[in-house]
N, C-alpha and C. Protein backbone atom coordinates (compact mmCIF):
# COMPACT_ATOMS: atom_id res chain seq x y z
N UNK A 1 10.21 -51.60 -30.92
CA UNK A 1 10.49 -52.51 -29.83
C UNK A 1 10.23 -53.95 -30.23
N UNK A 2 10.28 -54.10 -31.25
CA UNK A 2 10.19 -55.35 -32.16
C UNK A 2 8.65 -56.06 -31.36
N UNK A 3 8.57 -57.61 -31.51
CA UNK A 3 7.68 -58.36 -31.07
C UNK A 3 7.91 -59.14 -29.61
N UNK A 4 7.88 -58.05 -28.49
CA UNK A 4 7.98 -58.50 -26.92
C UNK A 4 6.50 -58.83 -26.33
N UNK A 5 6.42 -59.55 -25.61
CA UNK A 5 5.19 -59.77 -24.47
C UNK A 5 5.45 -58.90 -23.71
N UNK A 6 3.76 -58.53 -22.97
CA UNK A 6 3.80 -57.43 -22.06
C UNK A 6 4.51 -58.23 -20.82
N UNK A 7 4.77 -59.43 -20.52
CA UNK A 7 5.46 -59.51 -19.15
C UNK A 7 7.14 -59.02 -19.53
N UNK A 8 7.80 -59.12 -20.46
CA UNK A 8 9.06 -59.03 -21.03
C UNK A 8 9.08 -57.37 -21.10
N UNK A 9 8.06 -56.64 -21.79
CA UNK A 9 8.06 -55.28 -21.47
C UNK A 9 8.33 -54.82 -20.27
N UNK A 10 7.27 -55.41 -19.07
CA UNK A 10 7.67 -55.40 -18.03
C UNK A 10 8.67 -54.90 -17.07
N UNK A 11 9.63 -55.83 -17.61
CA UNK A 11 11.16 -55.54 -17.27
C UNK A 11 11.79 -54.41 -17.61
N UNK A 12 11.50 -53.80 -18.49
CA UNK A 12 12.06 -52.63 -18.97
C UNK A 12 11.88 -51.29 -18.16
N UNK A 13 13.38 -50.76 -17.20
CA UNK A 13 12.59 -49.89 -16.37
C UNK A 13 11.95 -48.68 -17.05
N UNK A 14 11.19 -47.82 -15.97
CA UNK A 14 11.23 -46.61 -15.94
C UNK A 14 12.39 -45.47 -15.01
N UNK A 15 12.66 -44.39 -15.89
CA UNK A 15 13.57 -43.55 -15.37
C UNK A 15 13.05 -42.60 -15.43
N UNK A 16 12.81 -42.46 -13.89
CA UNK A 16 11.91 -41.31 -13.03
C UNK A 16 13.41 -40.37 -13.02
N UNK A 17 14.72 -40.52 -13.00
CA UNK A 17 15.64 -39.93 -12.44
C UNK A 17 16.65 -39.59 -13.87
N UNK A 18 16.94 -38.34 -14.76
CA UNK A 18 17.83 -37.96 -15.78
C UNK A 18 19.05 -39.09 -15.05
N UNK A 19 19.49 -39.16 -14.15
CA UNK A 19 20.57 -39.26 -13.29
C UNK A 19 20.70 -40.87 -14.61
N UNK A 20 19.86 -41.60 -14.12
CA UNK A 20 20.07 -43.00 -14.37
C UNK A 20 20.41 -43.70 -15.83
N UNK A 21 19.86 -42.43 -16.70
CA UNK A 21 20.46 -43.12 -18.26
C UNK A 21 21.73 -42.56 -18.84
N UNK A 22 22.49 -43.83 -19.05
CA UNK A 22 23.66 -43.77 -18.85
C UNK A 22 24.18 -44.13 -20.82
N UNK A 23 24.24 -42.91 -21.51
CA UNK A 23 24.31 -42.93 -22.68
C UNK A 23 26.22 -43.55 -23.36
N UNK A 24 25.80 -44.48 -24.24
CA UNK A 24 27.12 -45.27 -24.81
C UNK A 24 27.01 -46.47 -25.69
N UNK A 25 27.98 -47.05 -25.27
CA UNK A 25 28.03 -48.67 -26.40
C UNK A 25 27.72 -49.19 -25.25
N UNK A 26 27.45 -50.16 -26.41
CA UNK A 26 26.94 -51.92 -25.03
C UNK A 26 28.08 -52.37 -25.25
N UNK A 27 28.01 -53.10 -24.43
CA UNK A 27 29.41 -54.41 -24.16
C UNK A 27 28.81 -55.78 -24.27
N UNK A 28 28.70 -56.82 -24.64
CA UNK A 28 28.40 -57.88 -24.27
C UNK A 28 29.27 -59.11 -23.96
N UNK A 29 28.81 -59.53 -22.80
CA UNK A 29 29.62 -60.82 -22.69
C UNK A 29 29.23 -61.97 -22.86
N UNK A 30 30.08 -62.48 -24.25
CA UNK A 30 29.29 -63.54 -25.12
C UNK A 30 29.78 -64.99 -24.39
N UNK A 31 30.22 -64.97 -23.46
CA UNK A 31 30.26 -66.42 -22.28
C UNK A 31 28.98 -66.78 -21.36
N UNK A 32 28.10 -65.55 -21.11
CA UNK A 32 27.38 -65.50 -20.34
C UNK A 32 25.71 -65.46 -21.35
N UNK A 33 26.19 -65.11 -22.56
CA UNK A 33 24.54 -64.77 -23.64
C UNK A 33 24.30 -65.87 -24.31
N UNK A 34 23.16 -66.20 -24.45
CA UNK A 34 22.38 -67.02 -24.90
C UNK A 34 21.90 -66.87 -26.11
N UNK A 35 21.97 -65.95 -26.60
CA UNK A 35 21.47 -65.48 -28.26
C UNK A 35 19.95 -65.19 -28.08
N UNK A 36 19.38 -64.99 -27.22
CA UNK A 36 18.17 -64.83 -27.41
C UNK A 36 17.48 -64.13 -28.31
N UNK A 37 18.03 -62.72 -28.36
CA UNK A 37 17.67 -61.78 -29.46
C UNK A 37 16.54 -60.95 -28.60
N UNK A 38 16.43 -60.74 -26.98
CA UNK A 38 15.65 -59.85 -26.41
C UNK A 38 15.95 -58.18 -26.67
N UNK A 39 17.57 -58.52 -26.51
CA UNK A 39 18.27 -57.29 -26.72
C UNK A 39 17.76 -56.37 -27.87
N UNK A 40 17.93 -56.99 -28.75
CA UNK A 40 17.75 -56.52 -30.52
C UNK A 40 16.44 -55.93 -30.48
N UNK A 41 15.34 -56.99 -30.03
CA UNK A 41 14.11 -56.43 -30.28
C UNK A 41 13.67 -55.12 -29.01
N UNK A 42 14.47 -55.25 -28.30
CA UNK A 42 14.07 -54.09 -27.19
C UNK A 42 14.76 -53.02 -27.95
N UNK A 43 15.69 -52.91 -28.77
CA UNK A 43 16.29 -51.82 -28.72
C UNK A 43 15.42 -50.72 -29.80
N UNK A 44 15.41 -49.48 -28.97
CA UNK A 44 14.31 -48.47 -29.47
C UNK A 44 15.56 -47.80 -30.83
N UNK A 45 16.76 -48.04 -31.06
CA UNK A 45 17.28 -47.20 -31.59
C UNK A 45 17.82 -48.10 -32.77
N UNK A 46 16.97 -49.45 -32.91
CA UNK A 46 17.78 -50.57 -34.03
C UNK A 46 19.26 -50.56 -33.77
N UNK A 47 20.23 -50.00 -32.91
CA UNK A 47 22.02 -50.37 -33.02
C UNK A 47 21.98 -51.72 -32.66
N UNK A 48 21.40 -52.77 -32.19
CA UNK A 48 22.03 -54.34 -32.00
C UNK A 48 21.39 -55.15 -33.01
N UNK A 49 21.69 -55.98 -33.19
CA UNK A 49 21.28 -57.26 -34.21
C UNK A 49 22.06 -58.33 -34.19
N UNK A 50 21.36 -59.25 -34.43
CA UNK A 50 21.93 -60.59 -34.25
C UNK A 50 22.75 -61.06 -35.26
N UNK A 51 24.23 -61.57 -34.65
CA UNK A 51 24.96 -62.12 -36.24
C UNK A 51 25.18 -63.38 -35.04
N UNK A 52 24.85 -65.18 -35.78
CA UNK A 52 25.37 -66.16 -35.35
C UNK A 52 25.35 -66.02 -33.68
N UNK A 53 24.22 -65.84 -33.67
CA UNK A 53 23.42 -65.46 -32.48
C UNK A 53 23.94 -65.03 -31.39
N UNK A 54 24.59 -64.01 -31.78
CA UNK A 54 25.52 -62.84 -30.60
C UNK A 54 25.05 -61.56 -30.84
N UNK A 55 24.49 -60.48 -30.27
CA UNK A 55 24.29 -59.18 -30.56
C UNK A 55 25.13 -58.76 -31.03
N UNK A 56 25.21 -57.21 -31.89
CA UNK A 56 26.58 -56.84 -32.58
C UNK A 56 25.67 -55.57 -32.34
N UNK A 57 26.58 -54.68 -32.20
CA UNK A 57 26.61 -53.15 -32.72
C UNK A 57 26.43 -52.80 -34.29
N UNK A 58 25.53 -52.00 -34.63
CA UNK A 58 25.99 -51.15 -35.77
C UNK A 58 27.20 -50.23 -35.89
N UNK A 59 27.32 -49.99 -37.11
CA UNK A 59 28.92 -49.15 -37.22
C UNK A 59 28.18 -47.83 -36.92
N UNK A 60 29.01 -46.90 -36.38
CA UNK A 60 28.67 -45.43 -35.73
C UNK A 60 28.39 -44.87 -36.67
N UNK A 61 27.83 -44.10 -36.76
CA UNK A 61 27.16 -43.11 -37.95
C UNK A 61 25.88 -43.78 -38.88
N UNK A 62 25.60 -45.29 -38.38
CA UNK A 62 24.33 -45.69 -39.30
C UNK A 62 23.37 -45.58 -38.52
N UNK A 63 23.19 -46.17 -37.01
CA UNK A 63 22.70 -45.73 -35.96
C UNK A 63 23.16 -45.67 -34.42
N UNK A 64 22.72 -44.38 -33.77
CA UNK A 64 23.62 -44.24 -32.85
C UNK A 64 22.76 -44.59 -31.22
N UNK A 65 23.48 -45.23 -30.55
CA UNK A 65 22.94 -45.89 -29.35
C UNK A 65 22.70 -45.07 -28.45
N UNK A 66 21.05 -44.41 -28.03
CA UNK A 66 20.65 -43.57 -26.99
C UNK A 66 21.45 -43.44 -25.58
N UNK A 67 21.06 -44.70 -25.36
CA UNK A 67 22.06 -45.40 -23.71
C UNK A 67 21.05 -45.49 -22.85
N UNK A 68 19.86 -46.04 -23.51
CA UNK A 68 18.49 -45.69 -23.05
C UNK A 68 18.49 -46.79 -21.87
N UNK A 69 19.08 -48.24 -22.06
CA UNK A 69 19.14 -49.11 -20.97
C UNK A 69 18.49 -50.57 -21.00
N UNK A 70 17.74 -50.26 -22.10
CA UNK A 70 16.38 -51.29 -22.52
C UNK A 70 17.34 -52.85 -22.73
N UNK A 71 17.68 -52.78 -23.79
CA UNK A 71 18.94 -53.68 -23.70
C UNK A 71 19.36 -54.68 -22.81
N UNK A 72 20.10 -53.61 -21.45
CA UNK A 72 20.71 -54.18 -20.52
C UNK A 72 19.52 -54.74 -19.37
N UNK A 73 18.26 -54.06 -19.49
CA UNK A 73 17.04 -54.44 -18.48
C UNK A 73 17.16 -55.45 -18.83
N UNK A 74 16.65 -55.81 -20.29
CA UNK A 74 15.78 -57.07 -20.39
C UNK A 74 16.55 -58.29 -20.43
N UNK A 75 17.76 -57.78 -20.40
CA UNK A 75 18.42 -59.50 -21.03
C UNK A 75 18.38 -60.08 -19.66
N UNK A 76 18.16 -61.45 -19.49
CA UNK A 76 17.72 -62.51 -18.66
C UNK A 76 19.26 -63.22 -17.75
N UNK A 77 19.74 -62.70 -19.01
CA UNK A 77 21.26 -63.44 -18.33
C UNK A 77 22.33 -62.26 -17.25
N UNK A 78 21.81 -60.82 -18.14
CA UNK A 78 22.55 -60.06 -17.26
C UNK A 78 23.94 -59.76 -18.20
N UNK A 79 23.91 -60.47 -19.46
CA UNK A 79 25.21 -60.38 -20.03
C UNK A 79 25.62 -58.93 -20.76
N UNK A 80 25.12 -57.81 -20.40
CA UNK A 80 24.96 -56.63 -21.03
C UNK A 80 25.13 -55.55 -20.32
N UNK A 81 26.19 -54.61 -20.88
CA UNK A 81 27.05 -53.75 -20.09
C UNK A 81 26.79 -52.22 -20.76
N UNK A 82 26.39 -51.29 -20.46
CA UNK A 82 26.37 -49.79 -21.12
C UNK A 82 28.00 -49.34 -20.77
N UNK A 83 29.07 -49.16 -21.62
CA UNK A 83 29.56 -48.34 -21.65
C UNK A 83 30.01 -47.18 -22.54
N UNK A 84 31.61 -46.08 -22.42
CA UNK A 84 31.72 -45.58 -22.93
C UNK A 84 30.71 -44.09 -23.12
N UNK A 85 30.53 -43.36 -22.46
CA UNK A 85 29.51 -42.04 -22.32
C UNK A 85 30.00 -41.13 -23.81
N UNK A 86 29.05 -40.54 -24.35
CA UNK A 86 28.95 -39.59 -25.39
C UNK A 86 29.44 -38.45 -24.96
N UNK A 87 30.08 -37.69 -25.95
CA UNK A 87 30.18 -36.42 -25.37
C UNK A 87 29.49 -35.37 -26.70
N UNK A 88 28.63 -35.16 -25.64
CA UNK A 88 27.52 -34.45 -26.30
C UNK A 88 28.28 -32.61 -26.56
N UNK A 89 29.05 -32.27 -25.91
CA UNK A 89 29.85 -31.00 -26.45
C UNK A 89 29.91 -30.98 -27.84
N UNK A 90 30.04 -29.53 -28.29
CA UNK A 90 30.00 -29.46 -29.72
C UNK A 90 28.80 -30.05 -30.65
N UNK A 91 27.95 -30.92 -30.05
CA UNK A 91 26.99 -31.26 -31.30
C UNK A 91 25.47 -30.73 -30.76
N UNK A 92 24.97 -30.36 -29.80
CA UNK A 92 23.98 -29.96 -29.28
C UNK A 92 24.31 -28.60 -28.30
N UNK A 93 23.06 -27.42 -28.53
CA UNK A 93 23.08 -27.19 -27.72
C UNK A 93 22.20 -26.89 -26.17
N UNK A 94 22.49 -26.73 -25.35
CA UNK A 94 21.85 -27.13 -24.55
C UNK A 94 20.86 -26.11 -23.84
N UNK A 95 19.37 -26.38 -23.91
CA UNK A 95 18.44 -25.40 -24.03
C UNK A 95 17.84 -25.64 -22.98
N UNK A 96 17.29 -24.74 -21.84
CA UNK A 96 16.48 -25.49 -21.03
C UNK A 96 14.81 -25.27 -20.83
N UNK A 97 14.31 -26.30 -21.37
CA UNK A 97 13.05 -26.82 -21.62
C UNK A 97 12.01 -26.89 -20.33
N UNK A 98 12.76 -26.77 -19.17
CA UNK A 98 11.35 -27.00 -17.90
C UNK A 98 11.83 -28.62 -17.46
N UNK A 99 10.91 -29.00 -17.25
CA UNK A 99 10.89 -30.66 -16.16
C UNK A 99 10.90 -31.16 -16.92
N UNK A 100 11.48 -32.65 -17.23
CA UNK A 100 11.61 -33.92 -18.31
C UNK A 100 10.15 -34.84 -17.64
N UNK A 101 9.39 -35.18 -18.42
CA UNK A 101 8.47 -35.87 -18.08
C UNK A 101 8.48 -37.39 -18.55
N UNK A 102 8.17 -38.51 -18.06
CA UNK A 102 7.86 -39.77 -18.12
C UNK A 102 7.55 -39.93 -19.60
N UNK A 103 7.76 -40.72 -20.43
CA UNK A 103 7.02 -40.71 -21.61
C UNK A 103 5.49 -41.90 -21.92
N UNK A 104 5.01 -41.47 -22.47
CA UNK A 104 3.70 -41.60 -22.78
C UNK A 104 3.35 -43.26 -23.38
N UNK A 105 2.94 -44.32 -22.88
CA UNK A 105 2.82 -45.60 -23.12
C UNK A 105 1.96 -45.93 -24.05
């Protein structure tokens, strides 16, 4: 999660609800971003990084984007979009484990 302050952590929700993480690519809209680089360092899965201070995607298969949300929480401007859903068919299968619990801080 790179080097965030706990008020900037903050922002980052919790998902009490499977319902709410919404797994894909980001979108960004580079009219509205500032280059901050909140994005990058929130992201738990390294896919964004800064080129000429615009987030960029990694190419698919180096690392692949959870759709965890962190991203789109923290950015300040709002310029950050989850789309595009995975289709998890064919590569997992699906086991059922009991209740998904909160993870551990």
């Amino acid at each position: 999660m790179g080097n965030l302050t706990f008020s900037e952590k903050r922002r980052i929700p919790i998902y009490d609800d499977p319902a709410q993480i919404n797994n894909g690519r980001v979108k960004v809209n580079y009219d509205t971003c500032t280059g901050c680089g909140f994005c990058a360092k929130a992201c738990p899965a390294d896919v964004l990084f800064l080129e000429n201070k615009h987030p960029q995607m990694r190419p698919p298969g180096v690392n692949e984007c959870m759709g965890c949300g962190d991203c789109m929480a923290i950015c300040p401007e709002d310029a950050i979009v989850l789309t595009k859903g995975y289709e998890y068919t064919g590569y997992f299968k699906t086991i059922d484990r009991g209740e998904l619990l909160l993870p551990r801080l």
